[in-house]
N, C-alpha and C. Protein backbone atom coordinates (compact mmCIF):
# COMPACT_ATOMS: atom_id res chain seq x y z
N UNK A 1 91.63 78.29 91.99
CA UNK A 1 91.83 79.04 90.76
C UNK A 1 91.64 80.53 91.05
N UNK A 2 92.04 81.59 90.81
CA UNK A 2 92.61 82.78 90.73
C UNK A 2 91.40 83.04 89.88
N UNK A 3 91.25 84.45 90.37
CA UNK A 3 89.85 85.72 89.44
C UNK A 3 90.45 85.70 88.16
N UNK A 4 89.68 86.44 87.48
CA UNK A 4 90.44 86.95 86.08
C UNK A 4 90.74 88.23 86.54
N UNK A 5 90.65 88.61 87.34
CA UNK A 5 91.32 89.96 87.75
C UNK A 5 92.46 89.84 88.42
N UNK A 6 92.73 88.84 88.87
CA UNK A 6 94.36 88.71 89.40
C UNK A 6 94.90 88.20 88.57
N UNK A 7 94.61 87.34 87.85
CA UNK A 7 95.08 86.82 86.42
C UNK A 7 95.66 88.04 85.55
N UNK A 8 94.73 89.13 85.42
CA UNK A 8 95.54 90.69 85.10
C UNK A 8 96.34 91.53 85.07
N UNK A 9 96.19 91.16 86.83
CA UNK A 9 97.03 91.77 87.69
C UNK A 9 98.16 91.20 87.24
N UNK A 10 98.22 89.94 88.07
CA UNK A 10 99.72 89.39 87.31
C UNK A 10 100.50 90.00 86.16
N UNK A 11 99.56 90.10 85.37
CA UNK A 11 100.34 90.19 83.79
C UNK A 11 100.72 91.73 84.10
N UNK A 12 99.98 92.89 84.73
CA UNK A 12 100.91 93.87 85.52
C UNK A 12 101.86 93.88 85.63
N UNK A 13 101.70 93.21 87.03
CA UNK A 13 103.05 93.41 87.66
C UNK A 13 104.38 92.71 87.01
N UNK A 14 103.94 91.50 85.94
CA UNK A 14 105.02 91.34 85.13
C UNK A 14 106.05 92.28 84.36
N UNK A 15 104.89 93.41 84.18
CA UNK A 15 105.72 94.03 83.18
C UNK A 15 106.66 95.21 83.78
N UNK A 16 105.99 95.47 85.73
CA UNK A 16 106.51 96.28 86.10
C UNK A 16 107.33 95.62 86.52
N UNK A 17 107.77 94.10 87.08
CA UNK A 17 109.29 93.99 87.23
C UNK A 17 109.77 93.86 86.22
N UNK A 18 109.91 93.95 84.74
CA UNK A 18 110.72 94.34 83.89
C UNK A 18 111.27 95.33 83.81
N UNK A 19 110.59 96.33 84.22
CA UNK A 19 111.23 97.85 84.22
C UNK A 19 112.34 97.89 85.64
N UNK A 20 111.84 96.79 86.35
CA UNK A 20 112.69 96.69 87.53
C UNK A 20 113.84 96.61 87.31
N UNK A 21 113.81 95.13 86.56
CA UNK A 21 114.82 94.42 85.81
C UNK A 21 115.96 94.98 85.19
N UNK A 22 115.80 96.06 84.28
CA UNK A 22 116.49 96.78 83.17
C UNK A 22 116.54 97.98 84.66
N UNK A 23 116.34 98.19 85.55
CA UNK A 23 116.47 99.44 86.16
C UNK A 23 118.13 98.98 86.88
N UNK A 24 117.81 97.46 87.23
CA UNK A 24 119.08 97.32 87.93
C UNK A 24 119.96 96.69 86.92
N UNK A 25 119.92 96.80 85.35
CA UNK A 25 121.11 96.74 84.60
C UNK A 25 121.68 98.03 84.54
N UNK A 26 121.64 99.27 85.00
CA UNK A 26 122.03 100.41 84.63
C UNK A 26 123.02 100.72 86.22
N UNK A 27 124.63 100.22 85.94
CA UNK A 27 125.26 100.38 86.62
C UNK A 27 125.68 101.37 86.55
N UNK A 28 126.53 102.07 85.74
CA UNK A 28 126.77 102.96 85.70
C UNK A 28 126.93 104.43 86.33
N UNK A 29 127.48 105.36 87.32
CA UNK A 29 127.36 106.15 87.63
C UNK A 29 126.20 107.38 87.06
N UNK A 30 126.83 107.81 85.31
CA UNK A 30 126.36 108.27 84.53
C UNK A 30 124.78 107.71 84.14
N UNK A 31 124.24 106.68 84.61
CA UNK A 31 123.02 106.42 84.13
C UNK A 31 122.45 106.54 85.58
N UNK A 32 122.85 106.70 86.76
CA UNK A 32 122.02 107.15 88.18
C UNK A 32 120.75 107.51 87.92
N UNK A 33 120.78 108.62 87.22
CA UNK A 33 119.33 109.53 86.68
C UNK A 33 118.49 108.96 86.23
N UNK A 34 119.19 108.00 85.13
CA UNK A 34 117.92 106.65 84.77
C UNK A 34 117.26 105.81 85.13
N UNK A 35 118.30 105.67 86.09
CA UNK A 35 118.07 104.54 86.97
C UNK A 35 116.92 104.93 87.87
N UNK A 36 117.09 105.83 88.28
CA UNK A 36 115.84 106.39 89.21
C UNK A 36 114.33 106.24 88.79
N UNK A 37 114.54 107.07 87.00
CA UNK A 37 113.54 107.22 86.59
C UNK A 37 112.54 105.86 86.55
N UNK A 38 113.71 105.28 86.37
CA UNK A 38 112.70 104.02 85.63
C UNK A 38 112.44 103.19 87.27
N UNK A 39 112.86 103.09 87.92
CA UNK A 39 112.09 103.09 89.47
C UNK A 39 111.26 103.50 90.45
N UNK A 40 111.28 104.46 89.65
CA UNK A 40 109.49 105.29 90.66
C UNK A 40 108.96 104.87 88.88
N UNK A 41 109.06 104.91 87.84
CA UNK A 41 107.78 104.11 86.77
C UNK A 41 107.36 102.64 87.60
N UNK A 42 108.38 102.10 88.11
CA UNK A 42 107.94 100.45 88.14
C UNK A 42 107.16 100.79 89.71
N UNK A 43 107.43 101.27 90.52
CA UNK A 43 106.37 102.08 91.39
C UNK A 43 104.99 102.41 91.05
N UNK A 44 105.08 103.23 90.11
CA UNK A 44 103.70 103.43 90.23
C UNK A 44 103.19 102.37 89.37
N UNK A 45 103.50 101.51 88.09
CA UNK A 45 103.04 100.53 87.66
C UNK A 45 102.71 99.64 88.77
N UNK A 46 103.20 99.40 89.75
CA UNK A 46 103.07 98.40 91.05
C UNK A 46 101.56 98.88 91.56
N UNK A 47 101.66 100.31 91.78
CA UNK A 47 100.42 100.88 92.42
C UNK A 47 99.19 101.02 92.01
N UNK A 48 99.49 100.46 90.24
CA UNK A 48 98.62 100.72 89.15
C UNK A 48 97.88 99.84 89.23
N UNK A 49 98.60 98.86 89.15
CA UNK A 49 97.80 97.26 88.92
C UNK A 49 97.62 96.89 90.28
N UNK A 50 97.99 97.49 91.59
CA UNK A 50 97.16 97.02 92.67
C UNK A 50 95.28 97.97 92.54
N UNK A 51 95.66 99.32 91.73
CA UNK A 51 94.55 99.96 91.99
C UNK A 51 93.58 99.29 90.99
N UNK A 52 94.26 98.73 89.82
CA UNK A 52 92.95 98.14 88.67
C UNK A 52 92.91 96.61 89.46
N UNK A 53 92.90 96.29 90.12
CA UNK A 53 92.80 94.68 90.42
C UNK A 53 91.84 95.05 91.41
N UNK A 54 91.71 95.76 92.05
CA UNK A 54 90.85 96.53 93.29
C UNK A 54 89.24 97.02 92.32
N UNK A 55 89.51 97.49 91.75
CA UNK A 55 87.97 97.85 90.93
C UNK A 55 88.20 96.79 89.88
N UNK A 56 88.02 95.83 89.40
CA UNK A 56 87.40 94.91 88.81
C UNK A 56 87.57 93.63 88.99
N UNK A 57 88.11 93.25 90.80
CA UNK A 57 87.55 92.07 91.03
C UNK A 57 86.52 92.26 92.04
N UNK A 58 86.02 93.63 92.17
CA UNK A 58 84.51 93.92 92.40
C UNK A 58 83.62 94.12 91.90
N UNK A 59 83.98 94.29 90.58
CA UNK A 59 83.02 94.35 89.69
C UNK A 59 82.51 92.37 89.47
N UNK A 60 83.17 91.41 89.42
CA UNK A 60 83.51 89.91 89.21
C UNK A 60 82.19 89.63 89.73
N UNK A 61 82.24 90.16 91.41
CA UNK A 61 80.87 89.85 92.03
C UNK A 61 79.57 89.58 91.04
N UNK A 62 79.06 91.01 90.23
CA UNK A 62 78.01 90.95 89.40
C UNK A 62 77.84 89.42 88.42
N UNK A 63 78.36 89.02 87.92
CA UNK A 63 78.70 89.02 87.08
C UNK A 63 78.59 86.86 87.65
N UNK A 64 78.74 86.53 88.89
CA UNK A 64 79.55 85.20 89.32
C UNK A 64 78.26 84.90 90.00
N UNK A 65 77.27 85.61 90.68
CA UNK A 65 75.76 85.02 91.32
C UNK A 65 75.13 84.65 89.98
N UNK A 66 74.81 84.82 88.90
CA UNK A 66 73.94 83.88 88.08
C UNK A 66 72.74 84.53 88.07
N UNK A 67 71.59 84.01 87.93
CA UNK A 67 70.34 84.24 87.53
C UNK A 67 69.96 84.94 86.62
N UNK A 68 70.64 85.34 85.74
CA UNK A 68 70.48 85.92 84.72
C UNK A 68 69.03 86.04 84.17
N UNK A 69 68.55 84.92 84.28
CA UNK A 69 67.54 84.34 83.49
C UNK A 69 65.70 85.20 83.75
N UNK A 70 66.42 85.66 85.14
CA UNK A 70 65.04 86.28 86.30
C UNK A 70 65.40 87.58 86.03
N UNK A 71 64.12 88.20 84.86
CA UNK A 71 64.34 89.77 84.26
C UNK A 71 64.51 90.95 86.02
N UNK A 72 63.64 90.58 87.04
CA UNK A 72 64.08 91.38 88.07
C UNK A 72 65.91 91.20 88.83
N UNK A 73 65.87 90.15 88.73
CA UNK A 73 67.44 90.40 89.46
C UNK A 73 68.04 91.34 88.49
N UNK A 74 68.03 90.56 87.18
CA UNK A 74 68.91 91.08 85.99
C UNK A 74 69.22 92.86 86.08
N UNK A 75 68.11 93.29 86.09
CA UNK A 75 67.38 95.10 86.58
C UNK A 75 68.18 95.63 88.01
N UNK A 76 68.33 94.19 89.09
CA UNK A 76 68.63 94.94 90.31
C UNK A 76 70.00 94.87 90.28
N UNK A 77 70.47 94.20 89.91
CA UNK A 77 71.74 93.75 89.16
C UNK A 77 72.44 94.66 88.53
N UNK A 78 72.16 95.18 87.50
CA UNK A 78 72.41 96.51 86.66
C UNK A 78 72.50 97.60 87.69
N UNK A 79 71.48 98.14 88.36
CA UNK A 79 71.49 98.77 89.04
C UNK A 79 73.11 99.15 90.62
N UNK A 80 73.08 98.13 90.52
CA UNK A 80 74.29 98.06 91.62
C UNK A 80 75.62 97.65 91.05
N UNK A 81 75.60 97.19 89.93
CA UNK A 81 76.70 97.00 89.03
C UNK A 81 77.44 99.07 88.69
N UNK A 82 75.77 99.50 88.01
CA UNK A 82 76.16 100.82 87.73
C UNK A 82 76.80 101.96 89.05
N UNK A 83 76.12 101.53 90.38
CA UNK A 83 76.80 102.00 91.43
C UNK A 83 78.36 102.14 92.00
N UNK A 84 78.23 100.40 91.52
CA UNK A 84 79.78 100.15 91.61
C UNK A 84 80.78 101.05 90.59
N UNK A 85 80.51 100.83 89.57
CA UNK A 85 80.85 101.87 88.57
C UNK A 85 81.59 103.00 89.00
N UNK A 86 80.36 104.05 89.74
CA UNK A 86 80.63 104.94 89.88
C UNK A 86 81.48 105.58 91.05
N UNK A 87 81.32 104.37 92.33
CA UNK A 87 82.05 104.52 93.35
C UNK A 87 83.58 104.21 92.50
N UNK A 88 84.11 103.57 91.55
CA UNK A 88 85.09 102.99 91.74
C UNK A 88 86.01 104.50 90.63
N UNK A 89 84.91 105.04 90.07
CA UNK A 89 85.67 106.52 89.54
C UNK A 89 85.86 107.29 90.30
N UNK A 90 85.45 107.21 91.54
CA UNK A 90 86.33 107.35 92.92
C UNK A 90 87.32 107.24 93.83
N UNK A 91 87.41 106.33 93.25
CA UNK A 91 88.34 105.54 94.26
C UNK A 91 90.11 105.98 93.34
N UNK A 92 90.24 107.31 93.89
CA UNK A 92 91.26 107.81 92.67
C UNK A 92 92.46 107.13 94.07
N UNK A 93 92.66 107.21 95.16
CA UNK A 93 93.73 106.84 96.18
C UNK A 93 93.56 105.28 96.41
N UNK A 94 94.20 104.14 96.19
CA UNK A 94 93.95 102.66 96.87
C UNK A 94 94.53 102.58 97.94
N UNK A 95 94.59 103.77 98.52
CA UNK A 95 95.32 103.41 100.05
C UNK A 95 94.05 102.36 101.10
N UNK A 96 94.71 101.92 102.16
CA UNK A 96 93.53 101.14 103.08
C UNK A 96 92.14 101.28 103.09
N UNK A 97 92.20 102.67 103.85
CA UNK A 97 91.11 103.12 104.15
C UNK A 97 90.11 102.88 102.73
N UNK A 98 90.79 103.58 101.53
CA UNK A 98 89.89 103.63 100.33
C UNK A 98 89.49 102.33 100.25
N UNK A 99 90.25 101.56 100.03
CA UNK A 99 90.03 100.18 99.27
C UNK A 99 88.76 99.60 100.55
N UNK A 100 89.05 99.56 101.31
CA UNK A 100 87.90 98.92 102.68
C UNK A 100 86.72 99.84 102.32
N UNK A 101 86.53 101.32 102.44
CA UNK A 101 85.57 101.35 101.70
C UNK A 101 84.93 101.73 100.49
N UNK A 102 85.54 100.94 99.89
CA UNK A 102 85.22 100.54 98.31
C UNK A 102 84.53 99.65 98.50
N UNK A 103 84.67 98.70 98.80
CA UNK A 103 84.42 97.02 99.00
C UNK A 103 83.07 96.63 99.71
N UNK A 104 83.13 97.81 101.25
CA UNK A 104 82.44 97.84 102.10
C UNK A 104 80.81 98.31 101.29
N UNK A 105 81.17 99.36 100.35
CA UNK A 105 79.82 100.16 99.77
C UNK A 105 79.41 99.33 98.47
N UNK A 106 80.55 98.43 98.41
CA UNK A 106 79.99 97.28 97.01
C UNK A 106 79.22 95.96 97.49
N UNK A 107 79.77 95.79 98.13
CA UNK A 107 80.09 94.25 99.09
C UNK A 107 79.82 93.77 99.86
N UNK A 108 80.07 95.03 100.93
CA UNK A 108 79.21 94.47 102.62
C UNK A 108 81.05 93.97 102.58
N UNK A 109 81.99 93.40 102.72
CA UNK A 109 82.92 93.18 102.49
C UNK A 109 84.40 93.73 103.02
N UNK A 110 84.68 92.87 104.33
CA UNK A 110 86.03 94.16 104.78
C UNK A 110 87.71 93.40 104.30
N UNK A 111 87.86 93.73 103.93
CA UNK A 111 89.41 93.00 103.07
C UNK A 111 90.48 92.96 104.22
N UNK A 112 90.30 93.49 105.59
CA UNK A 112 91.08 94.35 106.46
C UNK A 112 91.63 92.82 106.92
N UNK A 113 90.64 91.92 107.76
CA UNK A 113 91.09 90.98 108.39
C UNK A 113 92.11 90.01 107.92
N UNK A 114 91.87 90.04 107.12
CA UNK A 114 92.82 89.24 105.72
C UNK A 114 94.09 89.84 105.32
N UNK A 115 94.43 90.56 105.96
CA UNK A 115 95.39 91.41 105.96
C UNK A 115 96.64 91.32 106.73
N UNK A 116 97.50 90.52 106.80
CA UNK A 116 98.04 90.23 108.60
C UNK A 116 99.20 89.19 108.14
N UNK A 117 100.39 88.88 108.46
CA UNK A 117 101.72 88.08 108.14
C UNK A 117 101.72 88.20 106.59
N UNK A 118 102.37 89.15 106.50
CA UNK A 118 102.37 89.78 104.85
C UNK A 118 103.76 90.42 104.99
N UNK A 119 104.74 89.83 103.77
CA UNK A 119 106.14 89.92 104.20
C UNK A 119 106.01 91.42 103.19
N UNK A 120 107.22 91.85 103.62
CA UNK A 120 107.30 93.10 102.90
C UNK A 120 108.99 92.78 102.65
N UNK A 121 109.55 92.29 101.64
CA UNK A 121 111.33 91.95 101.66
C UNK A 121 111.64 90.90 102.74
N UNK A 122 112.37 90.82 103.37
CA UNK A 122 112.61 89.87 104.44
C UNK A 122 111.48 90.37 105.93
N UNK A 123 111.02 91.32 106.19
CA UNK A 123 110.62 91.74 106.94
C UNK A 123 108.62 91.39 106.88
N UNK A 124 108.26 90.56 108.23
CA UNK A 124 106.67 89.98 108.21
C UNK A 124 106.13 91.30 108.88
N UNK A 125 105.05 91.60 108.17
CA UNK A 125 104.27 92.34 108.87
C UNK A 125 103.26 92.04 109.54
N UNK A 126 103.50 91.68 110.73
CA UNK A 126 102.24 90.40 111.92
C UNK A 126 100.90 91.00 111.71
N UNK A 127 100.65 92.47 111.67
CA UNK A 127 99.05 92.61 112.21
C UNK A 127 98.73 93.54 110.51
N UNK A 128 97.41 93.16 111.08
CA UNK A 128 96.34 94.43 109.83
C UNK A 128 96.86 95.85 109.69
N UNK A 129 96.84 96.31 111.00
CA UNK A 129 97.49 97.46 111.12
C UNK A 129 98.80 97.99 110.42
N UNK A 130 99.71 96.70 110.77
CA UNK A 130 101.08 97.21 109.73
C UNK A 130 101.21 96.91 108.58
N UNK A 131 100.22 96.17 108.08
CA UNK A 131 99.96 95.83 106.52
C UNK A 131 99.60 97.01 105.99
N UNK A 132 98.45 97.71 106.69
CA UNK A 132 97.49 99.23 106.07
C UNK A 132 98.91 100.55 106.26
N UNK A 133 99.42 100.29 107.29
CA UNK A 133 100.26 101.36 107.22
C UNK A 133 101.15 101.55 105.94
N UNK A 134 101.79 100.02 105.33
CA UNK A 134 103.26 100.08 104.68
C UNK A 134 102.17 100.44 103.22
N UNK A 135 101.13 99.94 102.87
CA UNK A 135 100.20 100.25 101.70
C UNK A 135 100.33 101.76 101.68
N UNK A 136 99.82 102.00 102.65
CA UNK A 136 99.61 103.76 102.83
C UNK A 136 100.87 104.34 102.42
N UNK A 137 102.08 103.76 103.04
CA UNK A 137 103.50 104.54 102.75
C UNK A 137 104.17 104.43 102.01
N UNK A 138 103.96 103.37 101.13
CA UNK A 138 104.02 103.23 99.46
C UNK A 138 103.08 103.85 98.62
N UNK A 139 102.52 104.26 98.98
CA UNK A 139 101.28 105.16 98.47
C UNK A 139 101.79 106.69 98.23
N UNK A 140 101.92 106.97 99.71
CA UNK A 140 102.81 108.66 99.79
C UNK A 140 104.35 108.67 99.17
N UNK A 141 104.90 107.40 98.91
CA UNK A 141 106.13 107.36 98.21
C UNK A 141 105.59 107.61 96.71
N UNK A 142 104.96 107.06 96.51
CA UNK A 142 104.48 107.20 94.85
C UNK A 142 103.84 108.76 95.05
N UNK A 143 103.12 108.96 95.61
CA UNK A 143 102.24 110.51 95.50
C UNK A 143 103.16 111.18 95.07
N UNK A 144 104.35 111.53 96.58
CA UNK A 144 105.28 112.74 96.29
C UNK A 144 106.11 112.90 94.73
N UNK A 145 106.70 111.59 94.40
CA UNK A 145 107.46 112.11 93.17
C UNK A 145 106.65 112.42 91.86
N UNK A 146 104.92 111.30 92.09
CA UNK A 146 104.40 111.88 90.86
C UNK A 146 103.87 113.82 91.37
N UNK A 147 104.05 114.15 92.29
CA UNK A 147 103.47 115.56 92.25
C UNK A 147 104.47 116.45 92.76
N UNK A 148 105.62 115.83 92.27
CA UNK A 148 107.24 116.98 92.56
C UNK A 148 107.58 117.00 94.18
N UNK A 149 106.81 116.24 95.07
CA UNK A 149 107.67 116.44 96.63
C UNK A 149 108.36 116.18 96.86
N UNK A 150 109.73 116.12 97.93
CA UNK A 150 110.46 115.69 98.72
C UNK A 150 109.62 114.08 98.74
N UNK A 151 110.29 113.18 98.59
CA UNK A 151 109.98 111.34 99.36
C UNK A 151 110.36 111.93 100.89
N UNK A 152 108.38 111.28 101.25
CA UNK A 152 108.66 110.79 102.65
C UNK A 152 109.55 110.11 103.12
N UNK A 153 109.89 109.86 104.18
CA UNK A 153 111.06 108.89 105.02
C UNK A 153 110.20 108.16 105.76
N UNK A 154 110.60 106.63 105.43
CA UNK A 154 110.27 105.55 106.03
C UNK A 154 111.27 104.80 106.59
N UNK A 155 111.23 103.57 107.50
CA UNK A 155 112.15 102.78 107.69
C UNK A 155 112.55 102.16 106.49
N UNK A 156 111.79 101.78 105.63
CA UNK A 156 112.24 100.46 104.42
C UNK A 156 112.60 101.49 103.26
N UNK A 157 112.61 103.11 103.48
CA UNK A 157 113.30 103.54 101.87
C UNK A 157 114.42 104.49 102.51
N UNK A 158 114.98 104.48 103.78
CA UNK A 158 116.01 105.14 104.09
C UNK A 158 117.47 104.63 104.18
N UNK A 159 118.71 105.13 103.76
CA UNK A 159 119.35 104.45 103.22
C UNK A 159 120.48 104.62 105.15
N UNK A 160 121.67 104.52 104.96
CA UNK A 160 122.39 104.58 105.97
C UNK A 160 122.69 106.10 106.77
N UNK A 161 122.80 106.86 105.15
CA UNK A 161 123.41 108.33 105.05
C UNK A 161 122.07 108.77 105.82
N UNK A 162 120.72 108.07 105.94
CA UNK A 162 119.81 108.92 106.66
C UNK A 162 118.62 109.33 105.15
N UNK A 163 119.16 109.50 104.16
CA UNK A 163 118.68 109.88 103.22
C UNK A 163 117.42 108.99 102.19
N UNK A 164 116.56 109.64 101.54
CA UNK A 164 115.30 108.50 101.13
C UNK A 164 116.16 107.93 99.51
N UNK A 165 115.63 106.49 99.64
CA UNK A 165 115.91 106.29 98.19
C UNK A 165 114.97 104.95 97.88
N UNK A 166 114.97 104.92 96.05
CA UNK A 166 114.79 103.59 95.99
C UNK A 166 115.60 103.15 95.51
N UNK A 167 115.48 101.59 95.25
CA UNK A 167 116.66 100.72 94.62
C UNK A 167 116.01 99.52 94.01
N UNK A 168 116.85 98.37 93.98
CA UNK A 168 115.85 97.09 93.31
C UNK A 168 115.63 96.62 94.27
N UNK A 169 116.23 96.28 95.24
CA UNK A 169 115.61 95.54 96.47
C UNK A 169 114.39 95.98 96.89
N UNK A 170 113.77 97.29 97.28
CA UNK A 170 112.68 98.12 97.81
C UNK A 170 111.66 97.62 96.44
N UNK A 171 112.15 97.68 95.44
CA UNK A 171 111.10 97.05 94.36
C UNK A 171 110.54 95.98 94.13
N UNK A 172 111.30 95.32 94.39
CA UNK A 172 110.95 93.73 94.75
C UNK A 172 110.29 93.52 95.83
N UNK A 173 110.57 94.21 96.46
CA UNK A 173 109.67 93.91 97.97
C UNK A 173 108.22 94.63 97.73
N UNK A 174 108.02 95.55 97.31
CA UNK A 174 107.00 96.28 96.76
C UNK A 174 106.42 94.98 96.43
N UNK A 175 106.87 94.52 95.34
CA UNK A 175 106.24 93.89 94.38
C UNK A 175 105.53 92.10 95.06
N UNK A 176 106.57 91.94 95.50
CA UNK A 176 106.25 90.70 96.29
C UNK A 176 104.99 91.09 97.74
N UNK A 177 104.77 92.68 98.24
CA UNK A 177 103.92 93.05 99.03
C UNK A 177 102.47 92.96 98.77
N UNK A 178 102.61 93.40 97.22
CA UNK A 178 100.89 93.83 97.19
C UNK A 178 100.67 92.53 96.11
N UNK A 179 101.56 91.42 95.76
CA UNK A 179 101.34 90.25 95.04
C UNK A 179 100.45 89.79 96.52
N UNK A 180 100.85 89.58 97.24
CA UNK A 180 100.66 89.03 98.59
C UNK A 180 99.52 89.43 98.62
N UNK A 181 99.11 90.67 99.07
CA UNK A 181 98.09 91.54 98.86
C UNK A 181 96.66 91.01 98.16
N UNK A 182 97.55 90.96 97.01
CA UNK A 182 96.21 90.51 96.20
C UNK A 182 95.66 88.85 95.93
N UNK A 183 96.59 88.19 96.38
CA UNK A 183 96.13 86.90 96.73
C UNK A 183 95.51 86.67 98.01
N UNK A 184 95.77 87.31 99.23
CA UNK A 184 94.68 86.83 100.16
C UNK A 184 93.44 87.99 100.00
N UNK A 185 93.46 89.06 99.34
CA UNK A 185 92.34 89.21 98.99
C UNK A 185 91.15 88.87 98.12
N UNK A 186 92.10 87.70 96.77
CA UNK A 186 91.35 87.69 96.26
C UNK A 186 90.48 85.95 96.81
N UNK A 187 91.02 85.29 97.07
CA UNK A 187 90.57 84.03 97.87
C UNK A 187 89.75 84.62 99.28
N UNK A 188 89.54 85.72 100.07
CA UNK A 188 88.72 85.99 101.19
C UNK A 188 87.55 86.72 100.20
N UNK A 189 87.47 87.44 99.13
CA UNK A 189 86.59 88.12 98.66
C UNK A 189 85.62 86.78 97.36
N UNK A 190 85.92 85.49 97.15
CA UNK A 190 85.68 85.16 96.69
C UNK A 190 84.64 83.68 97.99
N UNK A 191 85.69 83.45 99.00
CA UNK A 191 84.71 83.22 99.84
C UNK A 191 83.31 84.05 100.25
N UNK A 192 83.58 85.02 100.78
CA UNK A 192 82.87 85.85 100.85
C UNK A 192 81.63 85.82 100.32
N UNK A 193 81.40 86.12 98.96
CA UNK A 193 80.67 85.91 97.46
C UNK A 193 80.11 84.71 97.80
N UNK A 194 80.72 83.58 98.42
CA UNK A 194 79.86 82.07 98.34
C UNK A 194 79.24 82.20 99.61
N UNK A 195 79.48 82.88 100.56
CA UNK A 195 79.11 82.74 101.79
C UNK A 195 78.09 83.47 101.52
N UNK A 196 77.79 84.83 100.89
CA UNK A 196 76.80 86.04 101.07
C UNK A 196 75.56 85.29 100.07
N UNK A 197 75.99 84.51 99.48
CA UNK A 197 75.05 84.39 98.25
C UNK A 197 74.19 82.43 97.91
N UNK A 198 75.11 81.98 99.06
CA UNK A 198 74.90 80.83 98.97
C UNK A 198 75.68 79.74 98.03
N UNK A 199 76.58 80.25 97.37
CA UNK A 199 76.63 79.41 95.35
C UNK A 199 78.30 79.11 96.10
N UNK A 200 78.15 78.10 95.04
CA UNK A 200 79.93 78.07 95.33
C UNK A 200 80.72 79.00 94.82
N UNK A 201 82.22 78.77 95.60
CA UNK A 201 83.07 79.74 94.87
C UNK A 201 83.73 80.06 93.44
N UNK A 202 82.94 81.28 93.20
CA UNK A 202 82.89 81.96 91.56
C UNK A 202 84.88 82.03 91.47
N UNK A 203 85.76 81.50 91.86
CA UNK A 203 86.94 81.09 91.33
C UNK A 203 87.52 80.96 92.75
């Protein structure tokens, strides 16, 4: 069974492939412009709900050990709940690095290993390494247009002409990336939780 934070997530990213959806009804020459627009929205909605699924299925932790009942945990509890808190009004970038240590300063917790044969469109990404990279470069794809840059050039958003773009295919793959994403993180972070704490797994 799935967190209630991927349970969330989901309902996310539902709504950002809708915008997908309606992005690739706009054939039209004359609607190009729209078309765009509404493709870096379903972008950063993608990036949105990977970044809220990231701070509150760490928060889940608190909340899934129990003892409620023992006024000192309850106190130490609070205490590191409110930490989490505050690291996670931090955590303004979900690129790799952030998210590992997010997790790491909540958790003890590295999300990294778990990271590894993660398709991105037709294309597997075998190691950790190229999982953290394509996160990262969907990351700087979203940065630049929300802050007026030139789009970086990647292999997966360059078109033939040489030139950057998106389309529905690159969206879908997005989308199917950090779905991926967030299912083996959320099944290793929920082991985790049973392993660190003794209890079975809180979902």
């Amino acid at each position: 069974m799935p967190s209630a934070s991927k349970v969330e997530y989901d309902a996310h990213r539902r709504r950002a492939d809708l915008i997908v959806k309606h992005a690739g009804s706009l054939v039209k020459i004359s609607m190009a412009e729209d078309k765009a627009i509404l493709l870096h929205a379903a972008l950063a909605a993608h990036v949105a709900a990977w970044d809220a699924y990231i701070k509150a299925v760490v928060m889940k932790k608190y909340h899934s050990v129990g003892r409620d009942q023992d006024a000192g945990y309850a106190q130490l509890r609070s205490i590191a709940e409110d930490r989490a808190k505050e690291a996670a009004k931090k955590l303004n970038t979900p690129n790799a690095d952030n998210v590992r240590g997010f997790f790491l300063q909540c958790s003890q917790f590295d999300p990294w290993p778990n990271w590894a044969n993660i398709k991105f469109g037709s294309e597997v990404l075998p190691s950790s390494l190229n999982v953290r990279e394509r996160v990262d470069q969907v990351l700087k794809v979203r940065h630049s247009f929300s802050h007026g840059f030139p789009m970086p050039v990647f292999e997966w958003n360059q078109g033939q002409d040489g030139a950057t773009k998106l389309n529905v295919a690159i969206l879908k793959s997005v989308s199917g990336f950090f779905a991926a994403l967030v299912d083996r993180t959320d099944v290793a972070y929920s082991n985790h939780i049973s392993t660190t704490f003794a209890i079975q797994r809180p979902w």
